[in-house]
C-alpha atoms as a PDB file:
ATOM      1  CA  UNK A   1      48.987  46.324 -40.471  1.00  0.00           C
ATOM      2  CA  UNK A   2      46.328  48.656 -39.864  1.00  0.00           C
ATOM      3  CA  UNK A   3      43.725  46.900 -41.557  1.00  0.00           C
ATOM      4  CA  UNK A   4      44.356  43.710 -39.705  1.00  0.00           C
ATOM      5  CA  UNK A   5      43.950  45.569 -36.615  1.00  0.00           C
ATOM      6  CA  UNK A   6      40.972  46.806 -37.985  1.00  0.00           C
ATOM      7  CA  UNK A   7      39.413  43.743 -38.739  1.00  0.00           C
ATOM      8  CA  UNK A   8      39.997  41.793 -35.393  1.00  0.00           C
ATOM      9  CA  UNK A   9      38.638  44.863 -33.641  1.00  0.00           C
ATOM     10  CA  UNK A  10      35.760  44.589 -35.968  1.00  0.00           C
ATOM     11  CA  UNK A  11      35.415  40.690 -35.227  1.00  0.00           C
ATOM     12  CA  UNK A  12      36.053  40.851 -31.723  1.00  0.00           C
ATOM     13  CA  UNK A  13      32.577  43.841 -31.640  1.00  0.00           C
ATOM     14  CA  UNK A  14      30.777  41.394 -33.557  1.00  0.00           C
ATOM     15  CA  UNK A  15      31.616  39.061 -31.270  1.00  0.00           C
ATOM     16  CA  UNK A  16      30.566  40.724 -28.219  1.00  0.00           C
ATOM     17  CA  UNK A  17      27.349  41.806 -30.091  1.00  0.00           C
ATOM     18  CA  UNK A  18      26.761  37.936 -30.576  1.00  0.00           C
ATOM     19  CA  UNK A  19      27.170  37.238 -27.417  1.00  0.00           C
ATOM     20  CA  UNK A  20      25.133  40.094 -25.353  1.00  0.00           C
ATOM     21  CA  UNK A  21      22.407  38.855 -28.313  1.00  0.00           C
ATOM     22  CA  UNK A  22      22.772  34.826 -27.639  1.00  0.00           C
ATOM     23  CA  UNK A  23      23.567  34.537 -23.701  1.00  0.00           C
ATOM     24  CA  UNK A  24      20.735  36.224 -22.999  1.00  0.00           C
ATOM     25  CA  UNK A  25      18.426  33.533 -24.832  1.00  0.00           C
ATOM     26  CA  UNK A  26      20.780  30.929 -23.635  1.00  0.00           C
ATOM     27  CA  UNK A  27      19.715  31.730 -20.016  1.00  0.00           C
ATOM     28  CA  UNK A  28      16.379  32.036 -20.846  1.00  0.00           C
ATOM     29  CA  UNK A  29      15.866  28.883 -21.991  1.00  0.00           C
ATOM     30  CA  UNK A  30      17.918  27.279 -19.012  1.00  0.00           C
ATOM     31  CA  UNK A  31      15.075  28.837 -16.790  1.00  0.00           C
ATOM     32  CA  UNK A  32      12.735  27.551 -18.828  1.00  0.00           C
ATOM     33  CA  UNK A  33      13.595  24.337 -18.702  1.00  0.00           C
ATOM     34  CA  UNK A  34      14.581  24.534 -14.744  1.00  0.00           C
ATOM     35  CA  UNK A  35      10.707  25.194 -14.643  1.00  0.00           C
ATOM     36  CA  UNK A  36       9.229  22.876 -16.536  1.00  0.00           C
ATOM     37  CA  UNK A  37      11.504  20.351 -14.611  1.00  0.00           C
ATOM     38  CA  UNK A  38      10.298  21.635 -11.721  1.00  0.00           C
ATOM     39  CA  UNK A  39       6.177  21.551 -12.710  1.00  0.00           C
ATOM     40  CA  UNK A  40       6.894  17.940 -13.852  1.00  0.00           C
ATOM     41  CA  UNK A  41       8.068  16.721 -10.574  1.00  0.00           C
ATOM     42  CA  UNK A  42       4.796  18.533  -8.934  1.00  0.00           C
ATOM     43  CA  UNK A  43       2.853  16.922 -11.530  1.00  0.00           C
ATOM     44  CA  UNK A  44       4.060  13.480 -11.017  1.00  0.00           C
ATOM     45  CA  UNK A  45       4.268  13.948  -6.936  1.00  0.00           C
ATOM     46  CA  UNK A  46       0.525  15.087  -6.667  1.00  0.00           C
ATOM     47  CA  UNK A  47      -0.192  12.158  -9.537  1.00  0.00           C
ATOM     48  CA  UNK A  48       1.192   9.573  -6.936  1.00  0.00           C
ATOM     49  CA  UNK A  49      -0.406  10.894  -3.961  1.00  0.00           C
ATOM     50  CA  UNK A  50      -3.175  10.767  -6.091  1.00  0.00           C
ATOM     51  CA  UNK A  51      -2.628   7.015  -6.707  1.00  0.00           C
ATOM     52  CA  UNK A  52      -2.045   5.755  -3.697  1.00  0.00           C
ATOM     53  CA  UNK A  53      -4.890   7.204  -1.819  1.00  0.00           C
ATOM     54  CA  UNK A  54      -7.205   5.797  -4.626  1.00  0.00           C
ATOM     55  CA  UNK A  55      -6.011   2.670  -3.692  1.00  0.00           C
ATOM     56  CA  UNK A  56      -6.488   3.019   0.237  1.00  0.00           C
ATOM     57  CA  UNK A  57      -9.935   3.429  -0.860  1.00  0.00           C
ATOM     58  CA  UNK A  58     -10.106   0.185  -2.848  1.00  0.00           C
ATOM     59  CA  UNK A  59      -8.620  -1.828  -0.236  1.00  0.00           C
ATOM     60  CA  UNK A  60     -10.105  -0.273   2.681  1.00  0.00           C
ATOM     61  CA  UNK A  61     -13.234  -0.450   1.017  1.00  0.00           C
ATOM     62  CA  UNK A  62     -12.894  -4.558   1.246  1.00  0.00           C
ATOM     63  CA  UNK A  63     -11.421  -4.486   4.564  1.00  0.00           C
ATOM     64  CA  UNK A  64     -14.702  -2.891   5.537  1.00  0.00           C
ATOM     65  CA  UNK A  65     -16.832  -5.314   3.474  1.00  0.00           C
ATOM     66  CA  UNK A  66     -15.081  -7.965   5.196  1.00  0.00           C
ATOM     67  CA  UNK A  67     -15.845  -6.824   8.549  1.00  0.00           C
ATOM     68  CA  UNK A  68     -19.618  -6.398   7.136  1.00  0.00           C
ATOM     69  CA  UNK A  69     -19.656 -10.131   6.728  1.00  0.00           C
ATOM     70  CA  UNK A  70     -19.145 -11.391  10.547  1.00  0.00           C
ATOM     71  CA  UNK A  71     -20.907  -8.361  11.782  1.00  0.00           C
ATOM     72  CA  UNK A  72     -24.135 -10.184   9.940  1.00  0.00           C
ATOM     73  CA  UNK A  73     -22.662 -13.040  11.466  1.00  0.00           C
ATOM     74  CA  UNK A  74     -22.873 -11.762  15.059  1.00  0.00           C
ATOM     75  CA  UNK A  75     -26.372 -11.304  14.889  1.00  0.00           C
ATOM     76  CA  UNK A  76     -27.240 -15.296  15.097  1.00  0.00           C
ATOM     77  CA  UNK A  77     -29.646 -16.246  17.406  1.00  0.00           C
ATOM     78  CA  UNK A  78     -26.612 -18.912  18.129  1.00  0.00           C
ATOM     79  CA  UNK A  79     -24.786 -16.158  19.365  1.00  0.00           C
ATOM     80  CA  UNK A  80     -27.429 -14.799  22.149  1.00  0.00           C
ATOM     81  CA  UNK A  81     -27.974 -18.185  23.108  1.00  0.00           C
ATOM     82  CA  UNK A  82     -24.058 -19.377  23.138  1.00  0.00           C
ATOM     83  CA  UNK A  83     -24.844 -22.461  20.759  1.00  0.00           C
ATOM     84  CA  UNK A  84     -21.421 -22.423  19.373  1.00  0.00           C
ATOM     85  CA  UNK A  85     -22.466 -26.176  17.573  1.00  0.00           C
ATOM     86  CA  UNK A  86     -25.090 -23.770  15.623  1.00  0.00           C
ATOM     87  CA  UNK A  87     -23.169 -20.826  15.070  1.00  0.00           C
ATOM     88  CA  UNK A  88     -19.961 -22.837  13.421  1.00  0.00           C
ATOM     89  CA  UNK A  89     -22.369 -24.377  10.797  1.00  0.00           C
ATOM     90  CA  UNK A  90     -23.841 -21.280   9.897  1.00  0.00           C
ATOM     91  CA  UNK A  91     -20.687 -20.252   9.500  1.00  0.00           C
ATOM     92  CA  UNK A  92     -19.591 -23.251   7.467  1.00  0.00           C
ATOM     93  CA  UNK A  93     -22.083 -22.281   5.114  1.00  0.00           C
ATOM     94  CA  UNK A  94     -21.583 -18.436   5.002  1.00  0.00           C
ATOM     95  CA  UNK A  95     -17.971 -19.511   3.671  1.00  0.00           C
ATOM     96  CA  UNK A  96     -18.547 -22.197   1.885  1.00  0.00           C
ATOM     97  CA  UNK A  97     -16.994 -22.692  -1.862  1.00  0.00           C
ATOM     98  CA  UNK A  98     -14.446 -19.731  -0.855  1.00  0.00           C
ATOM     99  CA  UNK A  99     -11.189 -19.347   0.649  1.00  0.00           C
ATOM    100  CA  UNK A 100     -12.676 -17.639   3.557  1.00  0.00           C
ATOM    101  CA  UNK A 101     -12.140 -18.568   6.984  1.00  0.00           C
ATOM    102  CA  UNK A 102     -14.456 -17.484  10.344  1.00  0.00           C
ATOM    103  CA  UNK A 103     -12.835 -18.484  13.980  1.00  0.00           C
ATOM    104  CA  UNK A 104     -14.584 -17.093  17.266  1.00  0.00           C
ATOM    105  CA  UNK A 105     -11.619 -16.892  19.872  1.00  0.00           C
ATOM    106  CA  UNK A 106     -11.199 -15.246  23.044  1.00  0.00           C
ATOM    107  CA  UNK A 107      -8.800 -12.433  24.162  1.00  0.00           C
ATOM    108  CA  UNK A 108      -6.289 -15.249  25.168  1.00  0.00           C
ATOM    109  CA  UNK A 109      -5.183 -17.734  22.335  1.00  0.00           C
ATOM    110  CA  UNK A 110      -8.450 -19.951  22.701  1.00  0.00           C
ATOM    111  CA  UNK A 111     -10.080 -20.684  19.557  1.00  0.00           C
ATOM    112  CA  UNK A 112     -13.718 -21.639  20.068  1.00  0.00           C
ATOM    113  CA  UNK A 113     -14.756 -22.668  16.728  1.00  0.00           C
ATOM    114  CA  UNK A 114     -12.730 -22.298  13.319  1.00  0.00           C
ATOM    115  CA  UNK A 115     -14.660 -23.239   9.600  1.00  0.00           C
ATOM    116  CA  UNK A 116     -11.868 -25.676   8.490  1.00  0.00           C
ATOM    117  CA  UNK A 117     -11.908 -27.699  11.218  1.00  0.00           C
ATOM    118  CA  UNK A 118     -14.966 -29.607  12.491  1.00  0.00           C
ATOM    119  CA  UNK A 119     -16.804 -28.628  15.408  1.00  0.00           C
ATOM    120  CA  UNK A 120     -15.475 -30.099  18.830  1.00  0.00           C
ATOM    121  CA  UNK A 121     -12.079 -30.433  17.247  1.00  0.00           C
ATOM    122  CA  UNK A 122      -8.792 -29.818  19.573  1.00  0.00           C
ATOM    123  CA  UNK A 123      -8.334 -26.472  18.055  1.00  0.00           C
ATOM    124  CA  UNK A 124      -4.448 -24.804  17.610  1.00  0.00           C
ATOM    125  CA  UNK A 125      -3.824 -21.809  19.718  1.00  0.00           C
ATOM    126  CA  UNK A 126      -4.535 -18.360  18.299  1.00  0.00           C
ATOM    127  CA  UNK A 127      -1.646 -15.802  17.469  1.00  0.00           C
ATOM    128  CA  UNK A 128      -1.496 -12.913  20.480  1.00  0.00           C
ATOM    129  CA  UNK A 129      -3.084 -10.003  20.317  1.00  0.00           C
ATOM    130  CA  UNK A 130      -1.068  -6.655  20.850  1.00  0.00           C
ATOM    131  CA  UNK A 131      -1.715  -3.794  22.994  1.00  0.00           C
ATOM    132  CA  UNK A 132      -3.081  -1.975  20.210  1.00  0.00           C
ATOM    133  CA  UNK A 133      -5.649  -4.724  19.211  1.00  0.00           C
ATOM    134  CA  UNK A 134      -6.860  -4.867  22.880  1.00  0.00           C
ATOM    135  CA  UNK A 135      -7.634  -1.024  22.897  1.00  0.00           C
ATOM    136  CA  UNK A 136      -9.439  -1.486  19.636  1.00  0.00           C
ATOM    137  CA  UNK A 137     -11.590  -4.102  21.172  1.00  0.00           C
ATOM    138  CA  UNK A 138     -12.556  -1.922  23.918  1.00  0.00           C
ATOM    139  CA  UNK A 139     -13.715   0.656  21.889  1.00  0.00           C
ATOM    140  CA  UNK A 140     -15.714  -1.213  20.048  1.00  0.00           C
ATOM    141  CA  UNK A 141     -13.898  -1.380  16.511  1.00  0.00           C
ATOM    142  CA  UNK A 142     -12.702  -3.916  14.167  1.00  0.00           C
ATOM    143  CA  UNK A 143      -9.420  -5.099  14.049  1.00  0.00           C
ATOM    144  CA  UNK A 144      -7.556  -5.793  10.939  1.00  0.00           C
ATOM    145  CA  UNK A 145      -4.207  -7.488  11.631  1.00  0.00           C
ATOM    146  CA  UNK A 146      -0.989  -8.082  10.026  1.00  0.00           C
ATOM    147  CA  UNK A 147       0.186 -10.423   7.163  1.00  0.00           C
ATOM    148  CA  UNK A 148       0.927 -14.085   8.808  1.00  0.00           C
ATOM    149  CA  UNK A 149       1.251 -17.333   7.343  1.00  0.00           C
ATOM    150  CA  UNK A 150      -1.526 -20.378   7.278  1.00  0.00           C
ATOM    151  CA  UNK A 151      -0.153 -23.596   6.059  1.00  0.00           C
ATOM    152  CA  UNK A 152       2.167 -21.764   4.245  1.00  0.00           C
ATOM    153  CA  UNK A 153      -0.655 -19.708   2.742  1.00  0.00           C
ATOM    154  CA  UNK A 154      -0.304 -15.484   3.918  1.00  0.00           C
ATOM    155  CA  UNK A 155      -3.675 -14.663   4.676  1.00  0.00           C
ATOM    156  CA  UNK A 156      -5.056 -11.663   6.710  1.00  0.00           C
ATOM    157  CA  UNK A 157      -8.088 -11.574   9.157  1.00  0.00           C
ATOM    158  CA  UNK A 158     -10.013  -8.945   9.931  1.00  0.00           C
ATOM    159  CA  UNK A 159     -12.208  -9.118  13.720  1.00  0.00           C
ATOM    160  CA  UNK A 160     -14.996  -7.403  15.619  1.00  0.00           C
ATOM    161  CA  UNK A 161     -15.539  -7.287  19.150  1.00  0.00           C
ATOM    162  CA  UNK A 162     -18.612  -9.986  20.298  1.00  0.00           C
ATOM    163  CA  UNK A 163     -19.543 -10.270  23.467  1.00  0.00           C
ATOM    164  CA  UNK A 164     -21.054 -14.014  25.085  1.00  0.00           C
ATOM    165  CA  UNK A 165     -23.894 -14.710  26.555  1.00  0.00           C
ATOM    166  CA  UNK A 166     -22.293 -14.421  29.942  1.00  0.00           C
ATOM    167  CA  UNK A 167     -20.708 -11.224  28.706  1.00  0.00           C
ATOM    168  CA  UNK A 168     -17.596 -13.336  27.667  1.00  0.00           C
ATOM    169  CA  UNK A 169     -14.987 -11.259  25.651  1.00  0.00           C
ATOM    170  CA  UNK A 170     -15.012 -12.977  22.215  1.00  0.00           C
ATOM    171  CA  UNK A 171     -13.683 -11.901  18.837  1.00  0.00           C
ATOM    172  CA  UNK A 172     -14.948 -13.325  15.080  1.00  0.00           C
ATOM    173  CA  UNK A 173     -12.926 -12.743  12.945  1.00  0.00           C
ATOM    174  CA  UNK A 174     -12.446 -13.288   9.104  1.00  0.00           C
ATOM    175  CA  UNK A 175      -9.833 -14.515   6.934  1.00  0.00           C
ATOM    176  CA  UNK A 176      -8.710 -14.317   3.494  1.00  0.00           C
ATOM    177  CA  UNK A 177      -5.597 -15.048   1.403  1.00  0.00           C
ATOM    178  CA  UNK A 178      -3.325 -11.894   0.949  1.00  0.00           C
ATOM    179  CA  UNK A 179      -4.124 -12.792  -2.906  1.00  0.00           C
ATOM    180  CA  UNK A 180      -7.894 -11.771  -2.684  1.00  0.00           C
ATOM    181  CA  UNK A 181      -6.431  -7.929  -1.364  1.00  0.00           C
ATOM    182  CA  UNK A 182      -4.061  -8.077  -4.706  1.00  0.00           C
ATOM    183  CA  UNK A 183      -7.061  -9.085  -6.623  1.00  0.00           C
ATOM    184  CA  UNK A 184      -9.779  -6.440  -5.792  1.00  0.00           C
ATOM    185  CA  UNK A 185      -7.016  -3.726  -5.864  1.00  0.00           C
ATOM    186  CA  UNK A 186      -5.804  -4.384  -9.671  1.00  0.00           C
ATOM    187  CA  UNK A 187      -8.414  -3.315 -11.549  1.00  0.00           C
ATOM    188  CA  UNK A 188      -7.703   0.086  -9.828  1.00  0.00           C
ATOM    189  CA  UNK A 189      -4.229  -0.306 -10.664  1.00  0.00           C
ATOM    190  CA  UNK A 190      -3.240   2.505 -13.338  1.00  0.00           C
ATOM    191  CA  UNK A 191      -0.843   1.319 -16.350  1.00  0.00           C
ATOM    192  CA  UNK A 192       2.759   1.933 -15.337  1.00  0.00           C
ATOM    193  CA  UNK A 193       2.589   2.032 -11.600  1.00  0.00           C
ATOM    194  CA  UNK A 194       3.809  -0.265  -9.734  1.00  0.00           C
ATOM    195  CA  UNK A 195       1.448  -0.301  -5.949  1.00  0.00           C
ATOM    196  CA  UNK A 196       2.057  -1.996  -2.452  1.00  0.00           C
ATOM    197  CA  UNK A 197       0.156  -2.294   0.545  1.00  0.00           C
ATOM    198  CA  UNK A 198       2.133  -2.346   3.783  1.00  0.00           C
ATOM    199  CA  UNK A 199       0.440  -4.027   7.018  1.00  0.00           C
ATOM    200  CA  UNK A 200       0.940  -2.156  10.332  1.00  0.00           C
ATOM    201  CA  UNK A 201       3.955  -3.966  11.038  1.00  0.00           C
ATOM    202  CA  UNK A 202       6.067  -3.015   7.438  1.00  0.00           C
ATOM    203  CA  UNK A 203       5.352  -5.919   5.480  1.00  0.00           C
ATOM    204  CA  UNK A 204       4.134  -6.736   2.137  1.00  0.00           C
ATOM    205  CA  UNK A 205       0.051  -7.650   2.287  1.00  0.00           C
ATOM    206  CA  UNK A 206      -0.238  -6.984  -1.539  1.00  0.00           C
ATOM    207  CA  UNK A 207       1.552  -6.105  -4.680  1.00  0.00           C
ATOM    208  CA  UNK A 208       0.350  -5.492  -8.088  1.00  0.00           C
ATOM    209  CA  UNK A 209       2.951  -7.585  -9.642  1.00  0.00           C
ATOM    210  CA  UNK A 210       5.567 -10.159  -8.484  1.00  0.00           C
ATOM    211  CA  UNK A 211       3.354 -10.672  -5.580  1.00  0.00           C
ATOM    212  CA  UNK A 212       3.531 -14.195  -4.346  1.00  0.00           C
ATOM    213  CA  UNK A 213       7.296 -13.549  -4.285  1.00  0.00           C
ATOM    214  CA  UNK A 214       6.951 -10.662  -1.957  1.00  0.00           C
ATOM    215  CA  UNK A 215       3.803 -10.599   0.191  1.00  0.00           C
ATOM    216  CA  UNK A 216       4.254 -11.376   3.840  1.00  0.00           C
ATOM    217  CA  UNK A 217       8.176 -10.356   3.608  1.00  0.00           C
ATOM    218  CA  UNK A 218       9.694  -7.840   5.238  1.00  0.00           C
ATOM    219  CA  UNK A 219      10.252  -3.975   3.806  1.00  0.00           C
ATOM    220  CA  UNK A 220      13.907  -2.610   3.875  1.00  0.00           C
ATOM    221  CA  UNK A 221      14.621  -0.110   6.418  1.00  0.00           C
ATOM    222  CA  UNK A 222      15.413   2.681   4.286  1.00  0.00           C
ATOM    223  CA  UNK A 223      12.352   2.462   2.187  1.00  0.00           C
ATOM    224  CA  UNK A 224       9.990   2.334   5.789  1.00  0.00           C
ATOM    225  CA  UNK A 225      11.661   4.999   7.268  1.00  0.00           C
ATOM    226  CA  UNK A 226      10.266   7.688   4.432  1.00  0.00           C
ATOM    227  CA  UNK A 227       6.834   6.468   5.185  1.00  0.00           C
ATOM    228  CA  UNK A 228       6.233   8.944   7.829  1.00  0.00           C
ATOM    229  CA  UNK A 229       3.293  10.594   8.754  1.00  0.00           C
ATOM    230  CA  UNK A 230      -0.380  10.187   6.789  1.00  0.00           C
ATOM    231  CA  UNK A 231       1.399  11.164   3.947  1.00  0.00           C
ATOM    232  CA  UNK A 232       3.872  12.352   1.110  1.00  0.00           C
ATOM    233  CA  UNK A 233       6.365  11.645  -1.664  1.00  0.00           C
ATOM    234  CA  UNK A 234       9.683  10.867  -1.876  1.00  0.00           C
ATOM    235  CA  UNK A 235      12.292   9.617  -4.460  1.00  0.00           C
ATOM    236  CA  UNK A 236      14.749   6.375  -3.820  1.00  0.00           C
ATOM    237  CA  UNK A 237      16.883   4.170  -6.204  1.00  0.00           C
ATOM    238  CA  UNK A 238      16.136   0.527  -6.532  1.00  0.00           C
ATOM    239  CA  UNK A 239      18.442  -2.668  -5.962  1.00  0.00           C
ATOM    240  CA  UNK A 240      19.257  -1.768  -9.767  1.00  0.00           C
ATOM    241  CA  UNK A 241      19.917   1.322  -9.340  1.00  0.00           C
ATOM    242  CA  UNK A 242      16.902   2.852 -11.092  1.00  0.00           C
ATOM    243  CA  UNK A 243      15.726   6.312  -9.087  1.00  0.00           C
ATOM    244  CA  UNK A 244      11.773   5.776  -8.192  1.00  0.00           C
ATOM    245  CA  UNK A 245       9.249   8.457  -7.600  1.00  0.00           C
ATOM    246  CA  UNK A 246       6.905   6.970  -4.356  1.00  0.00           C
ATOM    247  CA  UNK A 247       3.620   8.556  -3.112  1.00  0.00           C
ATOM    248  CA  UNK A 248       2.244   6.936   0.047  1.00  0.00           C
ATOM    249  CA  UNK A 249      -1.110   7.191   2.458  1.00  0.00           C
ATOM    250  CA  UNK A 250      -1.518   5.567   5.636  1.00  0.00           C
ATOM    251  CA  UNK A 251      -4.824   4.726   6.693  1.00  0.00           C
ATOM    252  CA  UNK A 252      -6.378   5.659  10.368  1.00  0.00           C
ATOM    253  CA  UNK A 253      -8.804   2.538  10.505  1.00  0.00           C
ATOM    254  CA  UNK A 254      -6.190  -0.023   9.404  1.00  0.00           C
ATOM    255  CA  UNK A 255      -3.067   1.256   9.782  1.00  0.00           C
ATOM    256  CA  UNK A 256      -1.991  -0.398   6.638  1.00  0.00           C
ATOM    257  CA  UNK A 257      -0.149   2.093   4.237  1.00  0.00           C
ATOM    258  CA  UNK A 258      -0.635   2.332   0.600  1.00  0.00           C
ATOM    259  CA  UNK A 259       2.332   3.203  -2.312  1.00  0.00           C
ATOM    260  CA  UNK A 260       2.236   4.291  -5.964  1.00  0.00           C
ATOM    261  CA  UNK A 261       5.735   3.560  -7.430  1.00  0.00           C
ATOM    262  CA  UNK A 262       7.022   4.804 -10.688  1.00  0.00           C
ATOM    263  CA  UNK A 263      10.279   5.170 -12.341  1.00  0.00           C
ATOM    264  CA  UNK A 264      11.320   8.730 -12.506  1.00  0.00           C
ATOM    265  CA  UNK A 265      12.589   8.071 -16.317  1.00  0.00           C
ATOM    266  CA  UNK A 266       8.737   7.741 -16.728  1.00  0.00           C
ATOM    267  CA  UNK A 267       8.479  11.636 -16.486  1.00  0.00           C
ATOM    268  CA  UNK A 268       9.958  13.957 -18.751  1.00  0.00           C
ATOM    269  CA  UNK A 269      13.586  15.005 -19.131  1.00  0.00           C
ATOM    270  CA  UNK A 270      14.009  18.354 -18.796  1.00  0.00           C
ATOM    271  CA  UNK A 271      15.239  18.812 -22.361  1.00  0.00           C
ATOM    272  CA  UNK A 272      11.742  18.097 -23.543  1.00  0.00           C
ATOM    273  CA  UNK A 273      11.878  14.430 -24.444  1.00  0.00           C
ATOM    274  CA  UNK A 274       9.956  11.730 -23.195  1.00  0.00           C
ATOM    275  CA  UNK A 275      12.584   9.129 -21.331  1.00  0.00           C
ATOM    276  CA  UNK A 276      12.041   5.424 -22.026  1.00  0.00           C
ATOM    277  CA  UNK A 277       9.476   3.829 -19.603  1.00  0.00           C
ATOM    278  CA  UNK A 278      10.989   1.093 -17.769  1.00  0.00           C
ATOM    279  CA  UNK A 279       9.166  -1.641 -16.072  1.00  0.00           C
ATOM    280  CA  UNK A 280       7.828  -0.658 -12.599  1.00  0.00           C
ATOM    281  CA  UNK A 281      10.472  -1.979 -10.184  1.00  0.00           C
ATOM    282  CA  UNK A 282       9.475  -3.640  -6.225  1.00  0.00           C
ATOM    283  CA  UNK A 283       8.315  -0.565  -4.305  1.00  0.00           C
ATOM    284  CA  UNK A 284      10.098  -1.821  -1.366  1.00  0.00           C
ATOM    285  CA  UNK A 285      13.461  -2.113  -2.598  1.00  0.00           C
ATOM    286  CA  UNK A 286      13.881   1.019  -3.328  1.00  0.00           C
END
């Protein structure tokens, strides 16, 4: 009886020695891991900040070039001298062989020459311009509107203020396809990310996949709404359930905003192991 005693008191020590020897590790490791969860998720957050600004360059890079174009074309000598006859053909030709478009309008909905339709054509009316357009004419700066549909083509334009001969209020604008933003922005596009450009109004301009299905629709509501501010990061599931990891940047000039979109299973568990990369998943349904 006594030995048996004995023993579990022996068993139960060399238990508790065990014990004080292993939980201590145990916990250890816990932070450890709890940290390098932690230094992942920085990793990846800065990564996709990262991302998506280097893709507000791309973009706004073209959006510039684009304005580039018509501000060559304001300086016709068809311009100063209001031969709009002149200034349409020159234009013909500046666009020709692309899927470029130039239209002079006014401030109103008055188109005064457009390069798809001959000049002296009845012209359609132009969209409206919003209050924000209006004070970026009078200070002088281009314009770069939101994604709307040509002949069931989404295209984009971007304008500069021109002034008439008689000091008419004119702008010339430029437009392209919402295809030619997705194609200068892919070879940017790093392996495994899925990116989307947002106009100023919350809709799809480009996508670097699936995006003739998407551009020119509408993003959800709870995706928009953690755009705020220049920007940030923020994690959402998917219409699949999948949790995403988004970086964004807005841009001043444009007001377009830019996203870098991967799957959060493309970082690494916490237990050390890589997780499966799944296929990037529309930014906008998260």
């Amino acid at each position: 009886m006594g030995i048996e005693i004995a023993s579990s008191v022996s068993s139960i020590y060399l238990l508790g020695l065990i014990t004080a020897a292993v939980v201590p590790v145990w916990l250890f490791a816990a932070y450890l891991l709890a940290q390098y969860a932690f230094n992942e998720r920085a990793r990846f957050e800065s990564e996709a900040l990262q991302v998506a600004r280097q893709m507000s360059l791309v973009v706004e890079g073209e959006l510039t070039n684009l304005a580039t174009v018509v501000e060559g074309l304001s300086k016709s000598a068809a311009v100063a001298a209001g031969d709009l006859m002149t200034l349409h053909k020159e234009a013909v030709r500046l666009v020709q062989g692309t899927h470029r478009v130039i239209v002079l309008r006014d401030l109103g909905r008055h188109q005064l020459i457009n390069t798809e339709m001959p000049y002296g054509t009845a012209l359609p009316p132009a969209s409206g311009l919003s209050a924000s357009d209006l004070a970026k004419f009078k200070s002088n700066l281009p314009i770069v509107n939101s994604v709307h549909a040509v002949s069931g083509e989404f295209r984009i334009d971007v304008a500069i203020p021109l002034h008439g001969p008689k000091g008419e209020d004119w702008l010339l604008a430029i437009s392209v396809p919402t295809a030619h933003i997705r194609d200068v922005m892919m070879p940017a596009v790093p392996e495994g990310w899925t990116i989307g450009v947002g106009d100023r109004e919350g809709a799809y301009a480009a996508r670097s996949s699936l995006h003739e299905e998407m551009t020119g629709k509408p993003g959800l509501p709870e995706y928009l709404k953690k755009v705020a501010g220049r920007s940030g990061t923020f994690t959402s599931r998917n219409f699949q359930g999948v949790t995403m990891l988004a970086g964004y940047y807005r841009s001043g000039a444009s007001n377009w905003f830019y996203t870098a979109n991967v799957p959060s299973r493309s970082s690494r568990h916490p237990s050390g192991d890589l997780w499966q990369r799944s296929p990037p998943s529309p930014w906008w349904r998260c």
